[in-house]
Protein backbone atom coordinates (compact mmCIF):
# COMPACT_ATOMS: atom_id res chain seq x y z
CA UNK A 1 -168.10 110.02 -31.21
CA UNK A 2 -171.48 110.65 -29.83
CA UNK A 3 -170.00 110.96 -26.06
CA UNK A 4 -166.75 113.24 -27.43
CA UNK A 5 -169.71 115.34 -29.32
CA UNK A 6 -171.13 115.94 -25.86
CA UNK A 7 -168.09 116.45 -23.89
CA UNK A 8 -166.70 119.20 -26.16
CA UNK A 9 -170.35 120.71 -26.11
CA UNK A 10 -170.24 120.86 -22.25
CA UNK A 11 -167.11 122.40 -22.37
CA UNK A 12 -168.01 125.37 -24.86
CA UNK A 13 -170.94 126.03 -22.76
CA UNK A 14 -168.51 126.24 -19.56
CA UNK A 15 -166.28 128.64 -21.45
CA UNK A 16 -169.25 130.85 -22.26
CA UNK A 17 -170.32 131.25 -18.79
CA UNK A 18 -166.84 131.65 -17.74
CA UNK A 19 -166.28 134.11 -20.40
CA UNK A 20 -169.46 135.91 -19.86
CA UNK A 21 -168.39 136.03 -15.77
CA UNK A 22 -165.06 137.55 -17.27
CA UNK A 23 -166.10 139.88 -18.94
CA UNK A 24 -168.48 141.33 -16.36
CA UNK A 25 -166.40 141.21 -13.25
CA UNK A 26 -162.62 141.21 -14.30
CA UNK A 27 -159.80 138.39 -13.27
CA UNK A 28 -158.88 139.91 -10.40
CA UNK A 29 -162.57 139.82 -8.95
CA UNK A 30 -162.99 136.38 -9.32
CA UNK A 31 -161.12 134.66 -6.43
CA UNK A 32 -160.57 130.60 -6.75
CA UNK A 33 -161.55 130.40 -10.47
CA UNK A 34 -158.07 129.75 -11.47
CA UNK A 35 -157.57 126.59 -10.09
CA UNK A 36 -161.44 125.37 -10.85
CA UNK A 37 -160.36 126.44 -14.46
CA UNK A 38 -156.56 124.46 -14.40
CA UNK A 39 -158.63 121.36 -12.96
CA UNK A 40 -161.12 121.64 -15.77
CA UNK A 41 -159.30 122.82 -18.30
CA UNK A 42 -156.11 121.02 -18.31
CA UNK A 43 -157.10 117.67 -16.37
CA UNK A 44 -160.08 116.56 -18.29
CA UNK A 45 -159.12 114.16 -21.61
CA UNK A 46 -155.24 114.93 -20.74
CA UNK A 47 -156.62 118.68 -21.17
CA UNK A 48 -155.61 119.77 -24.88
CA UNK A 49 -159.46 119.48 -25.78
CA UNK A 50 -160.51 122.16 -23.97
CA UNK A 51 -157.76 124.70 -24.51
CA UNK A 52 -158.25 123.46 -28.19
CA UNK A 53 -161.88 124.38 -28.00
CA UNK A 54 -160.85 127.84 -26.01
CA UNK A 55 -158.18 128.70 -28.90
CA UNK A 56 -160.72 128.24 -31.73
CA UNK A 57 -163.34 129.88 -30.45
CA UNK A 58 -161.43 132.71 -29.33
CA UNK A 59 -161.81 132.90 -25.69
CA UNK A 60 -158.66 135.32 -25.06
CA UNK A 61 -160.67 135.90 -21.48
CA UNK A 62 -160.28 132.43 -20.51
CA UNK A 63 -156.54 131.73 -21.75
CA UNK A 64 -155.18 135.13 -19.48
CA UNK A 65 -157.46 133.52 -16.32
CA UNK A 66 -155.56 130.19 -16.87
CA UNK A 67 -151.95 131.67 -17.14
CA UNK A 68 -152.83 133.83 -14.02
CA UNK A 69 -153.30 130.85 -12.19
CA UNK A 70 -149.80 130.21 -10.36
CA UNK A 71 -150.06 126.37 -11.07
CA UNK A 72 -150.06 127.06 -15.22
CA UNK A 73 -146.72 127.20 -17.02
CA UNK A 74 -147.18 129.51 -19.75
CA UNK A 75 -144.05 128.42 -21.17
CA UNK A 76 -145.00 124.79 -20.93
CA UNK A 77 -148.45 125.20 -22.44
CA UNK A 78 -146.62 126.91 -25.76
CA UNK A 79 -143.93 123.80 -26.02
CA UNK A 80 -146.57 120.88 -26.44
CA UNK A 81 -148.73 123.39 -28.39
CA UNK A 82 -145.86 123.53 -30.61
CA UNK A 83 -145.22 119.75 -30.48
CA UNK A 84 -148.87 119.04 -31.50
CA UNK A 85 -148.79 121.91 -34.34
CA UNK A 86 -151.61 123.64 -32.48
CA UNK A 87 -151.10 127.16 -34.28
CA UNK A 88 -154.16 128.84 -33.24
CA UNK A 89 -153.27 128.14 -29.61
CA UNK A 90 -149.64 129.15 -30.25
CA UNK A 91 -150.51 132.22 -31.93
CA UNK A 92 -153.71 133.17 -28.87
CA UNK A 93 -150.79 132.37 -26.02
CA UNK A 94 -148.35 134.31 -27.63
CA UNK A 95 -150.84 137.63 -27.87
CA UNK A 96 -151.28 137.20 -24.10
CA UNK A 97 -148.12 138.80 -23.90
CA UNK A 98 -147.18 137.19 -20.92
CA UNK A 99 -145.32 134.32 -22.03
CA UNK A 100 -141.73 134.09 -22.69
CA UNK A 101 -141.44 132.57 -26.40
CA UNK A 102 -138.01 131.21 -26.13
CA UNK A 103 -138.36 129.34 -23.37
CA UNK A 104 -136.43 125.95 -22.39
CA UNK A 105 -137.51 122.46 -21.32
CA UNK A 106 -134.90 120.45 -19.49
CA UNK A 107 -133.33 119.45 -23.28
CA UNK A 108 -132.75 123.04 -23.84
CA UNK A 109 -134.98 122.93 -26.79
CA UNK A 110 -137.09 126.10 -27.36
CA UNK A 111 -140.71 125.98 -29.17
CA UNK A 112 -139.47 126.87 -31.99
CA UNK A 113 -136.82 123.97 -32.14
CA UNK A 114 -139.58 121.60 -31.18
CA UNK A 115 -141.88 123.11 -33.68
CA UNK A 116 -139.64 122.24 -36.56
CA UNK A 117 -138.32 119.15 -35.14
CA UNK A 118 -142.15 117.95 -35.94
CA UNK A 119 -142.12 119.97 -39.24
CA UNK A 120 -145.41 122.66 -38.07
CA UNK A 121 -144.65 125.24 -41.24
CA UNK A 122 -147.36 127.52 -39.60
CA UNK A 123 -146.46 127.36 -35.69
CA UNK A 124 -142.74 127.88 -37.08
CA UNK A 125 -143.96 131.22 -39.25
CA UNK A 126 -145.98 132.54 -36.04
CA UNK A 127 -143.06 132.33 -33.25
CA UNK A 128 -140.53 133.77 -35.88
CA UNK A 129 -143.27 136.73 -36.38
CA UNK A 130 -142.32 137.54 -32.83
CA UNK A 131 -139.28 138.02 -33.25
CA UNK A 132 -138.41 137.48 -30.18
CA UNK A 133 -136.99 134.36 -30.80
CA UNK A 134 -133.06 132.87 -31.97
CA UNK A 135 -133.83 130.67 -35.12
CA UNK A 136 -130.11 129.20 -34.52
CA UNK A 137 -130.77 128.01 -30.71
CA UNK A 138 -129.06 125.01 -29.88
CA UNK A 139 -130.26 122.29 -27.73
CA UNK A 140 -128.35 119.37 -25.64
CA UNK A 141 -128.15 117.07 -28.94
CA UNK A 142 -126.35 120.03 -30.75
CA UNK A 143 -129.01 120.82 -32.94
CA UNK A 144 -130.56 123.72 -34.68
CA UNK A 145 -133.86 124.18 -35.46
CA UNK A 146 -132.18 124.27 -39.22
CA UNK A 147 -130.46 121.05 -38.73
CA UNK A 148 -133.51 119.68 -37.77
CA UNK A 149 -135.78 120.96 -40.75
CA UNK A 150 -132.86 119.57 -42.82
CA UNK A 151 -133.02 116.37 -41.07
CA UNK A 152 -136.57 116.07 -41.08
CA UNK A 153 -136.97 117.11 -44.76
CA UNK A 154 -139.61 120.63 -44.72
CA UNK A 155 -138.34 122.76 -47.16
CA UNK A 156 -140.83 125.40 -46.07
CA UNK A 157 -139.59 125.54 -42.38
CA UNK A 158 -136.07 125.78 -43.98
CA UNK A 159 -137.08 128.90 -46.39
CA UNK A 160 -138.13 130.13 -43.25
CA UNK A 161 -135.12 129.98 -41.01
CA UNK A 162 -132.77 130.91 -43.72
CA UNK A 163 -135.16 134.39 -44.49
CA UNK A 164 -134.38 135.63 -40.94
CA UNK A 165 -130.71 135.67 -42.20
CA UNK A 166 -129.69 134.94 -38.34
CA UNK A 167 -128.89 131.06 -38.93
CA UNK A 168 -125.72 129.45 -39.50
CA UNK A 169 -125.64 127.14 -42.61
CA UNK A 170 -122.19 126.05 -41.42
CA UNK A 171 -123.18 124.96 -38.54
CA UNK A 172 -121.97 121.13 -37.46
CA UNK A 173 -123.76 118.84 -34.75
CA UNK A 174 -121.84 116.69 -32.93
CA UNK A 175 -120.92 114.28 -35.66
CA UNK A 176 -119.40 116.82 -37.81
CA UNK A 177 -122.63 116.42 -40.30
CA UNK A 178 -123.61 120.31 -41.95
CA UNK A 179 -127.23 120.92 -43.14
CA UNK A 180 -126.32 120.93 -46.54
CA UNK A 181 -123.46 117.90 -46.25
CA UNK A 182 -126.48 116.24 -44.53
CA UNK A 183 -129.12 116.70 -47.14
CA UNK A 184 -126.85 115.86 -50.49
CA UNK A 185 -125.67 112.71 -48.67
CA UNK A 186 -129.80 111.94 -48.50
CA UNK A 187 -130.56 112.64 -52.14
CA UNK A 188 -133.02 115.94 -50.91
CA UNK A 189 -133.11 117.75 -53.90
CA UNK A 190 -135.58 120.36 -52.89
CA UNK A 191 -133.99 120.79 -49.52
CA UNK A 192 -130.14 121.52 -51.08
CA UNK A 193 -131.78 124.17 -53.36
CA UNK A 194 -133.21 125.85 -50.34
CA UNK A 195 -130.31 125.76 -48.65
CA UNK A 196 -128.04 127.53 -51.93
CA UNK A 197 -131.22 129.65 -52.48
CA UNK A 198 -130.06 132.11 -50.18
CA UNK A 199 -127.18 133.27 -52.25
CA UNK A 200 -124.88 134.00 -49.66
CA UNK A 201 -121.85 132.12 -50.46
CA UNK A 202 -120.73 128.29 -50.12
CA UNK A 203 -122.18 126.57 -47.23
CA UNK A 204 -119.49 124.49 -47.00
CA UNK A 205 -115.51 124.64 -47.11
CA UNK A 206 -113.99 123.58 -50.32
CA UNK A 207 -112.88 120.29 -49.48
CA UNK A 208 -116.12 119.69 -48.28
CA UNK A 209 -117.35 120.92 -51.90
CA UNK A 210 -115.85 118.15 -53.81
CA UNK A 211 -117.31 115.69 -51.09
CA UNK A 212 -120.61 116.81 -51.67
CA UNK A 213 -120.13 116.28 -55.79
CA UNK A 214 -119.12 112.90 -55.09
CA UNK A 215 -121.80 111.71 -53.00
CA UNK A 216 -124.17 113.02 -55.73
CA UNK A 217 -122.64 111.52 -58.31
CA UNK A 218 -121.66 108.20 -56.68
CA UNK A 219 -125.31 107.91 -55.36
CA UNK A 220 -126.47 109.04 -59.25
CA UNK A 221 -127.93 111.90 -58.42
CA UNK A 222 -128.14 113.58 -61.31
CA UNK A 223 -130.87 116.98 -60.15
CA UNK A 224 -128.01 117.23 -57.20
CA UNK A 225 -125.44 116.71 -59.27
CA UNK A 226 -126.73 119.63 -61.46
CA UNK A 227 -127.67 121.74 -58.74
CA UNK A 228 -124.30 121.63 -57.16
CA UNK A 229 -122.79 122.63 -60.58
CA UNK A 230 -125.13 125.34 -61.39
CA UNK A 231 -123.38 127.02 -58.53
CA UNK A 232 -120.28 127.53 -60.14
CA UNK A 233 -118.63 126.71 -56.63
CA UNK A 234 -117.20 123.23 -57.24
CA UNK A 235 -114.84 121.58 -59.66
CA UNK A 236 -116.57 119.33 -61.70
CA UNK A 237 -112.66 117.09 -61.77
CA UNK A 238 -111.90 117.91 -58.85
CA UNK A 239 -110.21 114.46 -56.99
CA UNK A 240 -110.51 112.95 -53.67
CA UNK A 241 -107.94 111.55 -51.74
CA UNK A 242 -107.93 108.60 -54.07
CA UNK A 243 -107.62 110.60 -57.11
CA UNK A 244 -111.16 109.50 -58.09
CA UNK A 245 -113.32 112.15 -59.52
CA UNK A 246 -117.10 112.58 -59.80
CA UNK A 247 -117.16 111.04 -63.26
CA UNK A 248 -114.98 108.37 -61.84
CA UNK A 249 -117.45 106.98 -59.59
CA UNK A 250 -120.31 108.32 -61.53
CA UNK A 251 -118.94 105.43 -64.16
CA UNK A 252 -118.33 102.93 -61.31
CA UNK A 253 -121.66 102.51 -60.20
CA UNK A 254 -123.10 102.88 -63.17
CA UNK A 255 -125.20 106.46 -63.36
CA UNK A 256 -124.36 107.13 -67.01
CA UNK A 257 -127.05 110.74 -66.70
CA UNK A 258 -124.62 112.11 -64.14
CA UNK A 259 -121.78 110.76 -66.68
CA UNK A 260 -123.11 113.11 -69.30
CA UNK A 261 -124.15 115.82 -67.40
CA UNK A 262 -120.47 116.10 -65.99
CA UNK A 263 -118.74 115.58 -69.67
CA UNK A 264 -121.21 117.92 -70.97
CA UNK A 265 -119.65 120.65 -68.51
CA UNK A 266 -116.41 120.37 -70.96
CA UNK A 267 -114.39 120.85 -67.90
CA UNK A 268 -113.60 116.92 -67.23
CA UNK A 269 -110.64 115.10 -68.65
CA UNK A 270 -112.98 111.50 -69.47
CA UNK A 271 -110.33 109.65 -69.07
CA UNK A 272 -108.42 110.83 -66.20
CA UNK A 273 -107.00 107.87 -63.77
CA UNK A 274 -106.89 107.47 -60.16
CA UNK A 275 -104.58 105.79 -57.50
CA UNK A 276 -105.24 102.19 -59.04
CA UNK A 277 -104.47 103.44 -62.55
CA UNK A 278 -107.91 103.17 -63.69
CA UNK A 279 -109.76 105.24 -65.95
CA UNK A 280 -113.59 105.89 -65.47
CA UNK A 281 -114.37 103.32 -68.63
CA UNK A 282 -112.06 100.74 -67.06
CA UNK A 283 -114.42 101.15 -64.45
CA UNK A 284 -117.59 100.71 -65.81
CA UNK A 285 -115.87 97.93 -67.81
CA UNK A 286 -115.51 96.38 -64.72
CA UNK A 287 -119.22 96.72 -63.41
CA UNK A 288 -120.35 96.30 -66.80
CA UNK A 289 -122.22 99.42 -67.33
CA UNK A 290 -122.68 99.25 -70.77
CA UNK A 291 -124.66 102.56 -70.89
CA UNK A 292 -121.67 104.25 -69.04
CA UNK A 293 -118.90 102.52 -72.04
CA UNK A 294 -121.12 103.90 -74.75
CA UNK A 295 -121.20 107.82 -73.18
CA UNK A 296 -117.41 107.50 -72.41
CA UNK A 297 -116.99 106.30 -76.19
CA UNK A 298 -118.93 108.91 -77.65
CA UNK A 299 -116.36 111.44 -76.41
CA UNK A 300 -113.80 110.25 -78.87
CA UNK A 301 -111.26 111.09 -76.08
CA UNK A 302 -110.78 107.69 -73.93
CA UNK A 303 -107.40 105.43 -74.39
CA UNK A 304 -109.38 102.34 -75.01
CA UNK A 305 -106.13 100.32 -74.45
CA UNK A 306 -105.05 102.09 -71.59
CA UNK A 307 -103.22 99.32 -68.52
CA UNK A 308 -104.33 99.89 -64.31
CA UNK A 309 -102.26 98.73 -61.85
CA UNK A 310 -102.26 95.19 -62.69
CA UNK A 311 -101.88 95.78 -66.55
CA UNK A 312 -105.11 95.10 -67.69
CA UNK A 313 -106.82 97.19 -69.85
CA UNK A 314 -110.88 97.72 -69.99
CA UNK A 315 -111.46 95.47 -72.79
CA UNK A 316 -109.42 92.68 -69.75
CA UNK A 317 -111.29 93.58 -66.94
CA UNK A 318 -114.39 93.40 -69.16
CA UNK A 319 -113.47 90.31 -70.31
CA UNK A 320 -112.53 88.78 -67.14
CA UNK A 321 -115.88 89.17 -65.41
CA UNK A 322 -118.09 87.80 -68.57
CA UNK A 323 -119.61 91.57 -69.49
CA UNK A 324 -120.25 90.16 -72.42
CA UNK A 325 -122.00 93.36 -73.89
CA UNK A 326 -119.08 95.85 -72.93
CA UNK A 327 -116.77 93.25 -74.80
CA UNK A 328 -118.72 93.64 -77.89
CA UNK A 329 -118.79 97.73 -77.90
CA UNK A 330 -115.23 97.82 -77.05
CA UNK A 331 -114.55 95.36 -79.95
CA UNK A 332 -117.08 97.04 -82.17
CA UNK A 333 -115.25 99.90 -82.10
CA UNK A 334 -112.02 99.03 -84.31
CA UNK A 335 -109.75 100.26 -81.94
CA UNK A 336 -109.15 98.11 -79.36
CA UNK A 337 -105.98 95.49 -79.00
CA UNK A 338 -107.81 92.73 -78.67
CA UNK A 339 -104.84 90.51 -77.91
CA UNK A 340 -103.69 92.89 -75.71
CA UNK A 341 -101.52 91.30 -72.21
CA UNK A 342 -101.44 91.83 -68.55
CA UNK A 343 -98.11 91.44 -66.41
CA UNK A 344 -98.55 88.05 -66.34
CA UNK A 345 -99.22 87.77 -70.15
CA UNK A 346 -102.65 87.00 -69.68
CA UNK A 347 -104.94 88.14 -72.70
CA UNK A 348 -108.50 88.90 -72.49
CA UNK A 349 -109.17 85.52 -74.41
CA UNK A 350 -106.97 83.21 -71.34
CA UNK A 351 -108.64 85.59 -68.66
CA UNK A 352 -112.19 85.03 -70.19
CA UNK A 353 -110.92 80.87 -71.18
CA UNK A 354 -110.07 80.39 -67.73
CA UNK A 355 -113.14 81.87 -65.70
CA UNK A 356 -115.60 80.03 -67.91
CA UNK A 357 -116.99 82.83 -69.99
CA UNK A 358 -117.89 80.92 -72.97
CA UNK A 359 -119.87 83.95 -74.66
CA UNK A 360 -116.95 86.68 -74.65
CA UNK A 361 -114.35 83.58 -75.94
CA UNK A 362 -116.44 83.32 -78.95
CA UNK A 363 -117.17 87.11 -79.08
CA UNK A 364 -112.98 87.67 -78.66
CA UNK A 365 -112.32 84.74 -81.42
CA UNK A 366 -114.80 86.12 -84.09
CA UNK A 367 -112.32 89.24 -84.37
CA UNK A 368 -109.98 86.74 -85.81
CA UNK A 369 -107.32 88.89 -84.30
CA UNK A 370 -106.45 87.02 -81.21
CA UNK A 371 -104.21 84.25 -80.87
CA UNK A 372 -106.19 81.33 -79.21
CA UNK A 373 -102.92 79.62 -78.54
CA UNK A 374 -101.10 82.35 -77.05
CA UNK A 375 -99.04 81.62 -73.40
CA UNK A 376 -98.99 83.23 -70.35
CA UNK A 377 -95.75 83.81 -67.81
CA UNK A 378 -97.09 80.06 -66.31
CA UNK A 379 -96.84 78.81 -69.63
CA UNK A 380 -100.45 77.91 -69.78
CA UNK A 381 -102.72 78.39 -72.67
CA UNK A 382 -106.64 79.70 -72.90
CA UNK A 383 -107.43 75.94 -73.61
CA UNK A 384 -104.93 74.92 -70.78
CA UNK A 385 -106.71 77.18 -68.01
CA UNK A 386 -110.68 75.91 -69.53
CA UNK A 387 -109.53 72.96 -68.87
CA UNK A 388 -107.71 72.92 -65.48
CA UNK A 389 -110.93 74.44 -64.39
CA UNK A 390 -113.21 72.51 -65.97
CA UNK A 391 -115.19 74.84 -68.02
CA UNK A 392 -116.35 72.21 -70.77
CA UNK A 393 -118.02 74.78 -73.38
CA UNK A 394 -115.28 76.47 -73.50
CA UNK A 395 -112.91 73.53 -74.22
CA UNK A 396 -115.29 72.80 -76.78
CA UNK A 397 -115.01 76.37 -78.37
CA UNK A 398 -111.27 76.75 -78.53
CA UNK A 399 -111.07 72.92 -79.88
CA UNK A 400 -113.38 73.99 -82.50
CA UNK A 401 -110.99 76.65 -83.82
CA UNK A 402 -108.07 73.83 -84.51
CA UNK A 403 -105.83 76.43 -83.51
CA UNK A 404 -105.43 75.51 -79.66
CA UNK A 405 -103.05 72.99 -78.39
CA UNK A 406 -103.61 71.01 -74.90
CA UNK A 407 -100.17 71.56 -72.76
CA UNK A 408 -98.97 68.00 -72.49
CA UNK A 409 -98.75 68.22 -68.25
CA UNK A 410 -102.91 68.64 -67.96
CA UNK A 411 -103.78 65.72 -70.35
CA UNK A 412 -105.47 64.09 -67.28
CA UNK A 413 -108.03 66.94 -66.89
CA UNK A 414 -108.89 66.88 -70.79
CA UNK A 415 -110.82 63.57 -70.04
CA UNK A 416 -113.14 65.15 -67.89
CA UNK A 417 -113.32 68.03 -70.80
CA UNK A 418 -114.74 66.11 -73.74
């Protein structure tokens, strides 16, 4: 520290003296300085020190000697000062005058684009003060200084571009990925409200609309999901090419707040099915979302016996993959067919019998409306397919009952049972 101390000590004094010899005899009286200035300057501690020291302390003098010099690129000099978020020294070179602030490098990216590429708020607000720059430059990855403040997350650097009114939300890079497509697929929340702030219309077509609720609401969420509604631009059931909606997936994975922000909209049909004949509770049946079942429930408006593709209905499916918990609401409820069969006369009681699910066989039996004898297209019993597969509690459970017979062909297997 001691040794830096020293160095940038030396080099104030140097600037003095050179600033003292400036202001006495003029530039263009001082022959050679330029390049003893470049070498000191710019070559000493990979030379940002010293023009560091120069822009803080205010030596305009010494900045117009150095861009005099024919060895200094101006334009240069403002990129990496940009890069590095140096605004005093961005905001010094650009007084000069003699610097061009839209210059390229060899990527075609200006110092503006590299400014908010590396998310400098402040070196952003001074080169757009010139206006002599274009906030919607593109550079060889196809990217706009937007993009890359939507990329990069800085919802200050995107108020900024969007208040010069001269950028294109609609923009796409080469992957086809919008600003606002690209931050709802993230989960930014502050970044899609600056990006609707503006006012000016959708950002994105209508199909794209729909995409962008369903991202939010598969990826739960819900501040995007309410954000996206607020702007009365997209339809809440609106379907995708699978005739899922929002809620749909919402229910799938399990994100019962956007469930009940989109039913509280009152412009969803809650039990609307898609390609696979499945309703949004069949599908948190499935994933056993039991928060999701009670919302959907609570509407008073979902078939709770209503059949997918395969015939089973959510109270099956449930049933099937042990969700023991959504068994018990849908059963609690009254109104269920609890003996209800798929196209291969399955019930929920052989379905749960013959993948082991001893706790929803019990649950399914205590209704006392299920037949625990009951035979499927294969002529196979609940007891018949617990014990082909060897689930021994629930052999146990059904025997209990008194009520369910062993088919006469697995009376090898029932050995293994008891």
């Amino acid at each position: 520290m001691k040794i830096r101390e020293r160095s940038e000590n030396m080099f104030q004094k140097a600037m003095q003296i050179c600033e003292v010899a400036l202001e006495t005899a003029g530039v263009e009286e001082i022959t050679g300085v330029g390049d003893m200035m470049e070498q000191l300057f710019f070559k000493n501690n990979g030379g940002w020190v010293p023009l560091r020291l120069a822009a803080d302390r205010g030596h305009h003098g010494i900045l117009d000697l150095l861009l005099a010099s024919s060895n200094v690129d101006g334009g240069t000099m403002l990129r990496q000062a940009a890069e590095k978020g140096q605004d005093m020294v961005v905001k010094l070179l650009l007084r000069t005058g003699k610097i061009d602030p839209d210059s390229k490098n060899e990527y075609d990216q200006t110092s503006l684009c590299i400014a908010a590429y590396n998310g400098h708020e402040a070196v952003v607000r001074a080169l757009l003060a010139t206006d002599k720059v274009d906030p919607d430059c593109l550079d060889k990855n196809n990217a706009t200084p937007l993009f890359y403040a939507v990329h990069k997350r800085y919802p200050g650097i995107i108020s900024l571009l969007l208040a010069t009114g001269k950028v294109d939300r609609k923009f796409q890079n080469k992957e086809k990925e919008m600003p606002l497509w690209w931050a709802v697929w993230n989960g930014y929340d502050t970044v899609v409200k600056s990006l609707l702030a503006t006012g000016k219309g959708s950002a994105v077509s209508k199909n794209k609309d729909i995409l962008m609720l369903l991202v939010a609401a598969r990826n739960g969420r819900d501040t995007l999901v309410e954000t996206l509604l607020a702007t009365d631009k997209v339809n809440p059931d609106a379907k995708d090419r699978n005739d899922q909606t929002p809620r749909s997936v919402a229910a799938r994975f399990g994100h019962d707040a956007v469930v009940k922000i989109l039913l509280a909209t009152g412009k969803v049909n809650p039990d609307s099915k898609d390609k696979s004949n499945r309703t949004p509770l069949a599908w948190a049946a499935r994933s056993g979302h039991d928060a999701v079942v009670q919302a959907l429930l609570a509407t008073g408006k979902v078939d709770l016996d209503s059949k997918d593709g395969n015939g089973q209905t959510p109270l099956s499916i449930a049933a099937e993959l042990g969700h023991e918990v959504v068994v018990k609401l849908l059963l609690d409820t009254g109104k269920v067919n609890s003996d209800s069969k798929n196209w291969y006369n399955h019930t929920p009681l052989s379905i749960a019998a013959r993948n082991g699910h001893d706790a929803v066989v019990q649950a399914l039996l205590a209704t006392g409306k299920v037949n625990p004898d009951s035979k499927d297209k294969s002529n196979l019993t609940p007891l018949c397919w617990a014990v082909k597969n060897r689930h021994i509690a629930v052999v146990r459970t059904l025997r209990a009952t008194g009520k369910a017979n062993l088919d006469p062909i697995l009376s090898p297997y029932e050995v293994h049972a008891n």
